[in-house]
PDB file of N, CA and C in Angstrom:
ATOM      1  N   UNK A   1      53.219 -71.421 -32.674  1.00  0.00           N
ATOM      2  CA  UNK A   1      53.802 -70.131 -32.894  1.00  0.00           C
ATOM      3  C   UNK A   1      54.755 -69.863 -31.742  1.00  0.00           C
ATOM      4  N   UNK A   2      55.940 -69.406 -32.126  1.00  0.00           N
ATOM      5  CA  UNK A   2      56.890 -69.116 -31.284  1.00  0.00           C
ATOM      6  C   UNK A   2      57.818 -67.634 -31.200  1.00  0.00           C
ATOM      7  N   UNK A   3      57.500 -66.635 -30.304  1.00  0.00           N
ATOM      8  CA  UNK A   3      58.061 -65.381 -30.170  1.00  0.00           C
ATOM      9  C   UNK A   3      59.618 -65.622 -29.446  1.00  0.00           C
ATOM     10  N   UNK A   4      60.630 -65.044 -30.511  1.00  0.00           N
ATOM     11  CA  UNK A   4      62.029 -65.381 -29.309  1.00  0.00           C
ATOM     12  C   UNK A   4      62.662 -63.754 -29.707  1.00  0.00           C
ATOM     13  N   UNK A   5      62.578 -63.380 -28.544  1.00  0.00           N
ATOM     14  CA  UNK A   5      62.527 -61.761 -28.464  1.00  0.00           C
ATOM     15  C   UNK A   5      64.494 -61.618 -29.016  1.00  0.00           C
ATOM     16  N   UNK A   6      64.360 -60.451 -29.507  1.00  0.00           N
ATOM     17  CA  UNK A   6      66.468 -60.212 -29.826  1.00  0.00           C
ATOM     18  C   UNK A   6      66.533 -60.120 -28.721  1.00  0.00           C
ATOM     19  N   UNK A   7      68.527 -60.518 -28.869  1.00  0.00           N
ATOM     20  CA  UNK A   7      68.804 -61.050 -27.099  1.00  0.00           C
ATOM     21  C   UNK A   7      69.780 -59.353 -27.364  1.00  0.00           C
ATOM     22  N   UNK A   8      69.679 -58.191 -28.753  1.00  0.00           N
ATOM     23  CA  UNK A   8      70.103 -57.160 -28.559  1.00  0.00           C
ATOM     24  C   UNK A   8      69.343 -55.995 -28.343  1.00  0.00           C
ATOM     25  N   UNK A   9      69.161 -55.182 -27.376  1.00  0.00           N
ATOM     26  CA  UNK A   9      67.895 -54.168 -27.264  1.00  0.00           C
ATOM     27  C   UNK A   9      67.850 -53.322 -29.121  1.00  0.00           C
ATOM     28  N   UNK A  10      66.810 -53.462 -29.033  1.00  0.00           N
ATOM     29  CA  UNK A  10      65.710 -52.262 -30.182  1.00  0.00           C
ATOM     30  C   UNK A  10      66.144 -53.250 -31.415  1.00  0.00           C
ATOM     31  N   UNK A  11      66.603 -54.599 -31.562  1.00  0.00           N
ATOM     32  CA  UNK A  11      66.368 -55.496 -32.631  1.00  0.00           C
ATOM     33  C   UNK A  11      64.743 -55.757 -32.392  1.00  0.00           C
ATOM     34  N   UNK A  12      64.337 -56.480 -33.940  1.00  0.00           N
ATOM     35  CA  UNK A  12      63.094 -57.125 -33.969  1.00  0.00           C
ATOM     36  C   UNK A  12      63.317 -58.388 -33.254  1.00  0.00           C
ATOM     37  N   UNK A  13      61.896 -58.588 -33.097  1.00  0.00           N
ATOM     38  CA  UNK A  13      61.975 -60.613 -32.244  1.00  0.00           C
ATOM     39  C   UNK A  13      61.785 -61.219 -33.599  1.00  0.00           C
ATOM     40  N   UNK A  14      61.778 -62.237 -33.459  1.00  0.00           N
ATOM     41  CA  UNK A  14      61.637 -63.440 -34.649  1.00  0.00           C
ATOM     42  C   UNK A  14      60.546 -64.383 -34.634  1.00  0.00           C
ATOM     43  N   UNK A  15      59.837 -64.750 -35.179  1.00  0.00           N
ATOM     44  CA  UNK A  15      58.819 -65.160 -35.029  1.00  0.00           C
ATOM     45  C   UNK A  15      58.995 -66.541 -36.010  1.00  0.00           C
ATOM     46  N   UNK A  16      58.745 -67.873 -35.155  1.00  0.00           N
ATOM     47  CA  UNK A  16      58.463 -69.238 -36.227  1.00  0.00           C
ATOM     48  C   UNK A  16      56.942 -69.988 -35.968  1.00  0.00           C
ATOM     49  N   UNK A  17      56.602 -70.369 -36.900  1.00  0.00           N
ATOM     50  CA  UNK A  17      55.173 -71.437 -36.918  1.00  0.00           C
ATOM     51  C   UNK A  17      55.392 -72.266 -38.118  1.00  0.00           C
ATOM     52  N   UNK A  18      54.755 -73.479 -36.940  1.00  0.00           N
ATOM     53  CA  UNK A  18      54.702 -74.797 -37.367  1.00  0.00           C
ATOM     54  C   UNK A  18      53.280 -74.865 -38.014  1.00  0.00           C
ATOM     55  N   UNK A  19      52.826 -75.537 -39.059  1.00  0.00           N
ATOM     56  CA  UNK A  19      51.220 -75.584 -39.306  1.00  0.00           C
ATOM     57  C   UNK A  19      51.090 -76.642 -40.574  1.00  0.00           C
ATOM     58  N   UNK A  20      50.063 -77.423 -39.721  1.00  0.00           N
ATOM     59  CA  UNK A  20      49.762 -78.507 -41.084  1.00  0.00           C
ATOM     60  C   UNK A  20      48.231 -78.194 -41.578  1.00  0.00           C
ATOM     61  N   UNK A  21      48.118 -77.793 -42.806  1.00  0.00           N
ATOM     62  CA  UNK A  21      46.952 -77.870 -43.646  1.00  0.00           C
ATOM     63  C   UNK A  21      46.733 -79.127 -44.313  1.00  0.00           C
ATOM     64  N   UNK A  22      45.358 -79.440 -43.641  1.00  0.00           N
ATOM     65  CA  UNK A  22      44.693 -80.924 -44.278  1.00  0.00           C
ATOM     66  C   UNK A  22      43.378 -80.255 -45.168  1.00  0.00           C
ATOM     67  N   UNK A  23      43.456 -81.264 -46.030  1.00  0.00           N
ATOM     68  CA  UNK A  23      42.597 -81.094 -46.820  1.00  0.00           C
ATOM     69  C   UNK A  23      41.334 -82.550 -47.406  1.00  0.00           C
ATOM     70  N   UNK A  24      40.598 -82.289 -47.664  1.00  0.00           N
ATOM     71  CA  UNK A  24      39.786 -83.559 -48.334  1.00  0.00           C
ATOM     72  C   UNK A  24      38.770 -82.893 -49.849  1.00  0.00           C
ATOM     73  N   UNK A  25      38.740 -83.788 -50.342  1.00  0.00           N
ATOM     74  CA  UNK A  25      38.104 -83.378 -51.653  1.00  0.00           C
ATOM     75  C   UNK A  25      37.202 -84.563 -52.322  1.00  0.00           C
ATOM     76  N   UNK A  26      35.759 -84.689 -52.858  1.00  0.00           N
ATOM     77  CA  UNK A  26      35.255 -86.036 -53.059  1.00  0.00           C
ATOM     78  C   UNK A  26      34.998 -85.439 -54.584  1.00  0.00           C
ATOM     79  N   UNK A  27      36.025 -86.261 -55.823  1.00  0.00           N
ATOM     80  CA  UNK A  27      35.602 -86.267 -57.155  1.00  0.00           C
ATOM     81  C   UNK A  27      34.197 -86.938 -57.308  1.00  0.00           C
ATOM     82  N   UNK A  28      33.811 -86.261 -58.088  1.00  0.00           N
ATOM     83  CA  UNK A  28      31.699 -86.956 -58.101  1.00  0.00           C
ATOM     84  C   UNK A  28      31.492 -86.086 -59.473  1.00  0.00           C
ATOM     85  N   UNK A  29      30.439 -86.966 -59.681  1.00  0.00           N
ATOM     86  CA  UNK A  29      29.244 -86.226 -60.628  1.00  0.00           C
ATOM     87  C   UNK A  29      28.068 -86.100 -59.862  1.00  0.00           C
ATOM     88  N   UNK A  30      27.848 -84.522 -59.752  1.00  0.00           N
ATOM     89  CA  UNK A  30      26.316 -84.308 -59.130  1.00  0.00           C
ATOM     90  C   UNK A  30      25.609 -83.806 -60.413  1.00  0.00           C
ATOM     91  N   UNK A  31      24.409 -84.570 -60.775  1.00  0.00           N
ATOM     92  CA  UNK A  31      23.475 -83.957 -61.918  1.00  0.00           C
ATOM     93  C   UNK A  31      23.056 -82.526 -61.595  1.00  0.00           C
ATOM     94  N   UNK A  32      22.816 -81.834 -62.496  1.00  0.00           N
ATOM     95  CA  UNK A  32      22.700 -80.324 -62.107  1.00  0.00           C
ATOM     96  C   UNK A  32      23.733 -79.354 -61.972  1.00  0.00           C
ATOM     97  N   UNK A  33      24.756 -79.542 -61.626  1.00  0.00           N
ATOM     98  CA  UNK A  33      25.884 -78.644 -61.193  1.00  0.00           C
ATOM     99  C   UNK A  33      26.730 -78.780 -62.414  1.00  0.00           C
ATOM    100  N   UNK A  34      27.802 -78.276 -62.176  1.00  0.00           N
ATOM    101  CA  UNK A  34      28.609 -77.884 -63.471  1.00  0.00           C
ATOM    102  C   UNK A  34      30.335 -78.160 -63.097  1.00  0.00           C
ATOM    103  N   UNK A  35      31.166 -78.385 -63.187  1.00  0.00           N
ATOM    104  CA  UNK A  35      32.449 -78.318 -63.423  1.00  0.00           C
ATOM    105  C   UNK A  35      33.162 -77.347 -62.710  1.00  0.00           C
ATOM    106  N   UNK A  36      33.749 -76.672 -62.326  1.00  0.00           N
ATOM    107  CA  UNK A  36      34.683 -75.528 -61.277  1.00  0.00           C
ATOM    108  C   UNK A  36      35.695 -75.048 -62.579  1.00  0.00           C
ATOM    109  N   UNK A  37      36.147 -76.174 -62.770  1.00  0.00           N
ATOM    110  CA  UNK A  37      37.288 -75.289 -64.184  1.00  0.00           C
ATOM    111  C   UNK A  37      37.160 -75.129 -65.382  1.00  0.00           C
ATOM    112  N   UNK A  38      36.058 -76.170 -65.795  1.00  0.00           N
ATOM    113  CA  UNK A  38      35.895 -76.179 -67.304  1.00  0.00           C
ATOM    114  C   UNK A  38      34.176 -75.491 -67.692  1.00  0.00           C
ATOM    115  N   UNK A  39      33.285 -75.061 -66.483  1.00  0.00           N
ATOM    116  CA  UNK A  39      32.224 -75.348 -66.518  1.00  0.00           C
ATOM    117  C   UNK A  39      31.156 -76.075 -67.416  1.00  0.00           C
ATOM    118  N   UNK A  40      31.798 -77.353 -67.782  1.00  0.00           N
ATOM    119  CA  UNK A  40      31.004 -78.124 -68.181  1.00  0.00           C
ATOM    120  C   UNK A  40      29.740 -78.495 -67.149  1.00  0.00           C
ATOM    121  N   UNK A  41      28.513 -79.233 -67.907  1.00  0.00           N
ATOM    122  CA  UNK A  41      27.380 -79.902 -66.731  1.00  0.00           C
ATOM    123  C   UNK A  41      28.510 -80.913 -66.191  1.00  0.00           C
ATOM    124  N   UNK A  42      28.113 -81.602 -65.073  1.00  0.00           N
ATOM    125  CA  UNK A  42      28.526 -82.711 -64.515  1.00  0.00           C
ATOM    126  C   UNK A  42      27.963 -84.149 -65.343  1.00  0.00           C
ATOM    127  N   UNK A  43      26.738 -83.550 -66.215  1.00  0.00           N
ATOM    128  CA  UNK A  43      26.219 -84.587 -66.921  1.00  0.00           C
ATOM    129  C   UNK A  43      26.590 -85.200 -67.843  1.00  0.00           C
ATOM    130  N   UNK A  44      27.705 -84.405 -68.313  1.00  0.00           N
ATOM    131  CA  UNK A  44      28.495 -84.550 -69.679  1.00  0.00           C
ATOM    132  C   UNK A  44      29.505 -85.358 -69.105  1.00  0.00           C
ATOM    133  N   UNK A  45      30.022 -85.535 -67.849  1.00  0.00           N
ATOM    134  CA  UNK A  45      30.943 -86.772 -67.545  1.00  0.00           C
ATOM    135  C   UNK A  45      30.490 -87.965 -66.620  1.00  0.00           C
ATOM    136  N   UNK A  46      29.150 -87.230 -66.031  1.00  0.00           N
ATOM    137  CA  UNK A  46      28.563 -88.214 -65.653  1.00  0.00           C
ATOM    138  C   UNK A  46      28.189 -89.739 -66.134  1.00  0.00           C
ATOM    139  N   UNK A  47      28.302 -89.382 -67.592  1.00  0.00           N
ATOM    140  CA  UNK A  47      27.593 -90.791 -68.330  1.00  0.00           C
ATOM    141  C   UNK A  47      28.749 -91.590 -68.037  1.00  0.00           C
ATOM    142  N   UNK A  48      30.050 -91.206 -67.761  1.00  0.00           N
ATOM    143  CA  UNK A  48      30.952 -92.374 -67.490  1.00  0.00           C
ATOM    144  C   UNK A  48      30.945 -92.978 -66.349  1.00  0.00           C
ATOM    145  N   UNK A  49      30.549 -92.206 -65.092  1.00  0.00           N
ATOM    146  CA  UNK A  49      30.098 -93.300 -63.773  1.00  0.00           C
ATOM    147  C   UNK A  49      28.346 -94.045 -63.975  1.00  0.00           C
ATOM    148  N   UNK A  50      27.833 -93.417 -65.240  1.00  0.00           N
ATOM    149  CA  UNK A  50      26.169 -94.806 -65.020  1.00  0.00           C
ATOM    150  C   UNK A  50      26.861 -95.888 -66.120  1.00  0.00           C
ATOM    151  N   UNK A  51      28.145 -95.617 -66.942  1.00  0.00           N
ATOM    152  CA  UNK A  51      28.345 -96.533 -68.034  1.00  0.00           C
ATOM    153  C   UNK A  51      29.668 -97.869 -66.928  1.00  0.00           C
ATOM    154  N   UNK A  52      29.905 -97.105 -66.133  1.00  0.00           N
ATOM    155  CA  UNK A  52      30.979 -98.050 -64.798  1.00  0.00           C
ATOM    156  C   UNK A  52      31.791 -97.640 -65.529  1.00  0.00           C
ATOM    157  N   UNK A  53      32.616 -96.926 -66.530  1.00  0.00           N
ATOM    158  CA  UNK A  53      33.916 -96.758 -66.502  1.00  0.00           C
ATOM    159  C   UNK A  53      34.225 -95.303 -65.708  1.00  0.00           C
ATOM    160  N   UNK A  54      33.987 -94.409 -64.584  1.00  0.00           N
ATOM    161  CA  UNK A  54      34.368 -94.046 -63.791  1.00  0.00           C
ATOM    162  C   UNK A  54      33.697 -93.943 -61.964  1.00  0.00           C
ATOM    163  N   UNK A  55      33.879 -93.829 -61.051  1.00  0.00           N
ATOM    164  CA  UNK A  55      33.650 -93.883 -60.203  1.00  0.00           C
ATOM    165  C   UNK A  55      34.292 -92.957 -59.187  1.00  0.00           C
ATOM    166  N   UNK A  56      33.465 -92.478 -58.537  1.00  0.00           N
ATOM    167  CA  UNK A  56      33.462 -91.451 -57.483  1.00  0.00           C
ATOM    168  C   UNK A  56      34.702 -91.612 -56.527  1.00  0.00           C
ATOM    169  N   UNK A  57      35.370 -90.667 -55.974  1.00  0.00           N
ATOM    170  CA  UNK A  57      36.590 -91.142 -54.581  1.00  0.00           C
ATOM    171  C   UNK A  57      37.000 -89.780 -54.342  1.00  0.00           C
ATOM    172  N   UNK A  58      37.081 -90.130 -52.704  1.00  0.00           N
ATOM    173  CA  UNK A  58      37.689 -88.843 -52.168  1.00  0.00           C
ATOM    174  C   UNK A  58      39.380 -88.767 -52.029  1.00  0.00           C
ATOM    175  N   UNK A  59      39.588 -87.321 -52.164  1.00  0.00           N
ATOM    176  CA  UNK A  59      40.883 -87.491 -52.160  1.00  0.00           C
ATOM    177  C   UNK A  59      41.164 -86.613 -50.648  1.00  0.00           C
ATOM    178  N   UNK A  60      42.190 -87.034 -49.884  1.00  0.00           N
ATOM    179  CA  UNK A  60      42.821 -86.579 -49.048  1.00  0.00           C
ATOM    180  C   UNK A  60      44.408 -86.049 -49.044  1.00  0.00           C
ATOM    181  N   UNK A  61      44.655 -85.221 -48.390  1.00  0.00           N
ATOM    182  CA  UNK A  61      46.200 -84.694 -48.480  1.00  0.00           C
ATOM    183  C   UNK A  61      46.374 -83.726 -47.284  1.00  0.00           C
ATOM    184  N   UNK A  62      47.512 -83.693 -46.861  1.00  0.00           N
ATOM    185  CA  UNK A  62      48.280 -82.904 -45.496  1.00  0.00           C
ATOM    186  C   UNK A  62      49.407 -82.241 -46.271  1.00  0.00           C
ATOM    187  N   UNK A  63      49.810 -80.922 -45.483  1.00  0.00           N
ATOM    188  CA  UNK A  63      50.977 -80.501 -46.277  1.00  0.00           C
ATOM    189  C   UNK A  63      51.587 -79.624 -44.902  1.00  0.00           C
ATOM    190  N   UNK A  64      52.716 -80.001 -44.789  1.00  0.00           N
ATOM    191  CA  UNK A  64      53.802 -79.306 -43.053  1.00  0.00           C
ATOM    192  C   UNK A  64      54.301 -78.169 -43.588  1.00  0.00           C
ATOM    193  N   UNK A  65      54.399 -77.339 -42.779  1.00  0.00           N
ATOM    194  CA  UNK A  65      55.298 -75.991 -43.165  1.00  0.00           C
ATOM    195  C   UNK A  65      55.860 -75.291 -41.568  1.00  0.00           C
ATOM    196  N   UNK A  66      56.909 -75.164 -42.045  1.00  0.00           N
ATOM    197  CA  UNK A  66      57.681 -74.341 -40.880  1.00  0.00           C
ATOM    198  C   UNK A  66      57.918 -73.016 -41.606  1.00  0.00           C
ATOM    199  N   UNK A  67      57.291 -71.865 -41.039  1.00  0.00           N
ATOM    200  CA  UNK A  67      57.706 -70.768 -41.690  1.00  0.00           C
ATOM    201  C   UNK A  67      58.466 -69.768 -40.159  1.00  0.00           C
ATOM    202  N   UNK A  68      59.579 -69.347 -40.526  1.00  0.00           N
ATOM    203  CA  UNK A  68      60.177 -68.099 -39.724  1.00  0.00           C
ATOM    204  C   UNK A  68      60.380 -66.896 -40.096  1.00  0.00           C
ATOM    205  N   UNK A  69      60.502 -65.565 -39.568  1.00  0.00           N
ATOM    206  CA  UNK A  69      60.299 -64.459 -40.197  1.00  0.00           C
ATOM    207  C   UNK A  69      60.862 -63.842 -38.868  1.00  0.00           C
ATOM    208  N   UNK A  70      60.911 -62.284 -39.047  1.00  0.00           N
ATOM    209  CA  UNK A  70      61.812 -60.912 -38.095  1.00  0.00           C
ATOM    210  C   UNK A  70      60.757 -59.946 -38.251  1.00  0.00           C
ATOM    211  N   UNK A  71      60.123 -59.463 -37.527  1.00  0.00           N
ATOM    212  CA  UNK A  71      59.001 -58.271 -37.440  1.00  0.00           C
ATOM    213  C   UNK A  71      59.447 -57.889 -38.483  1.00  0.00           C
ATOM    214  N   UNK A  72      58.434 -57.200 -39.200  1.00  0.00           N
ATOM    215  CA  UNK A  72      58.552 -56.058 -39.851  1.00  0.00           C
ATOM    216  C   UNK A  72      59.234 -56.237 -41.210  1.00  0.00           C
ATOM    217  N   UNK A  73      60.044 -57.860 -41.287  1.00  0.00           N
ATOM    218  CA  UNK A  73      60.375 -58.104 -42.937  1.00  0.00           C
ATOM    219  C   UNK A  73      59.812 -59.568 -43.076  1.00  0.00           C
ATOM    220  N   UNK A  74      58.753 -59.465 -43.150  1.00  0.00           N
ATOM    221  CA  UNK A  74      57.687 -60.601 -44.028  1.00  0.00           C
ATOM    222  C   UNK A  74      58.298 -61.209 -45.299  1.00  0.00           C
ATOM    223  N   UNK A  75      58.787 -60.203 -46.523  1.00  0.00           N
ATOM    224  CA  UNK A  75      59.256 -60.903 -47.295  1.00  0.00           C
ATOM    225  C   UNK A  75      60.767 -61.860 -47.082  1.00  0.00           C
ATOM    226  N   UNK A  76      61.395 -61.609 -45.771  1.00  0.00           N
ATOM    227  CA  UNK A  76      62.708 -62.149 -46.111  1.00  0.00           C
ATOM    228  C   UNK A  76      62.247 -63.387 -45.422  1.00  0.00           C
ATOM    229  N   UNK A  77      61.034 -63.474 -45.318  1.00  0.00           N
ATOM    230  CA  UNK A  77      60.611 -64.718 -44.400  1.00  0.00           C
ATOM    231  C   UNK A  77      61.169 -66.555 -44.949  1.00  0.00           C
ATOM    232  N   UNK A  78      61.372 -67.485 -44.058  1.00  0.00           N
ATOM    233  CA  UNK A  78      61.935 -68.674 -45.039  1.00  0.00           C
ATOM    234  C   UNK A  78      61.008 -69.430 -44.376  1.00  0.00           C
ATOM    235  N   UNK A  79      60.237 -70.672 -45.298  1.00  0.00           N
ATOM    236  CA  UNK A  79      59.823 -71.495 -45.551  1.00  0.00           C
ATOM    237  C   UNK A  79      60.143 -72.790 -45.854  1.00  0.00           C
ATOM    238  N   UNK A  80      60.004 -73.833 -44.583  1.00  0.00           N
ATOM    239  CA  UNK A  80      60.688 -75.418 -44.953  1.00  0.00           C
ATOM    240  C   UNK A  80      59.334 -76.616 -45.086  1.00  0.00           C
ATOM    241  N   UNK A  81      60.027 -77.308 -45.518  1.00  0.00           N
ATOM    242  CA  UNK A  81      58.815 -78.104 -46.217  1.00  0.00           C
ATOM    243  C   UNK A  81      58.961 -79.134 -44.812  1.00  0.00           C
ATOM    244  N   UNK A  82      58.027 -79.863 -44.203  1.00  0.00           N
ATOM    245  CA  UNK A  82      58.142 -80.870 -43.199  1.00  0.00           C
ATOM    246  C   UNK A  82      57.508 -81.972 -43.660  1.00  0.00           C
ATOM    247  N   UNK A  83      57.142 -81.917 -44.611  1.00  0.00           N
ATOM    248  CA  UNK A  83      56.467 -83.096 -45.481  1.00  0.00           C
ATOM    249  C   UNK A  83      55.001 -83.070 -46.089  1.00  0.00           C
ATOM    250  N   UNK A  84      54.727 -84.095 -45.940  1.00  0.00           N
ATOM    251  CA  UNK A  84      53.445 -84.205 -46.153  1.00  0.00           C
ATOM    252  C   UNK A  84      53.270 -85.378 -47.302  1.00  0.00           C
ATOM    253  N   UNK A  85      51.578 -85.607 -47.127  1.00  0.00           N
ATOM    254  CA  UNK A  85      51.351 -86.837 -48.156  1.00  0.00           C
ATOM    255  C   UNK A  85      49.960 -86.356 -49.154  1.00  0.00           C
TER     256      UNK A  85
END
């Protein structure tokens, strides 16, 4: 986070941040539990990891953002993408 004050008296300062959100996620069938979007059981897709045509894996992902903004106008704020995988 970076404060760079106006170089004109009684302007706002400007404000930028850098920030990477990581994430991890492990696709599975747990018996008992249910689905998040469809609430199906887990059992109902489970039979495809005891039959071997699916199998469990985690997924990982990062995502960069540079966001800058001026006190007090949040919405005129801009947003750059720095990557991510």
């Amino acid at each position: 986070m970076t404060v760079t004050p106006s170089q004109v008296p009684g302007e706002a300062p400007q404000f930028s941040m850098d920030y990477t959100l990581q994430v991890e996620d492990r696709y599975n069938f747990d018996p008992g539990k249910s689905d998040i979007a469809t609430n199906q059981p887990d059992a109902v897709n489970g039979r495809f990891e005891t039959t071997g045509l699916a199998h469990q894996y985690t997924n990982f992902g990062t995502l960069d953002r540079d966001v800058t903004w001026t006190q007090g106008d949040i919405q005129g704020s801009t947003t750059s993408s720095g990557g991510g995988r």
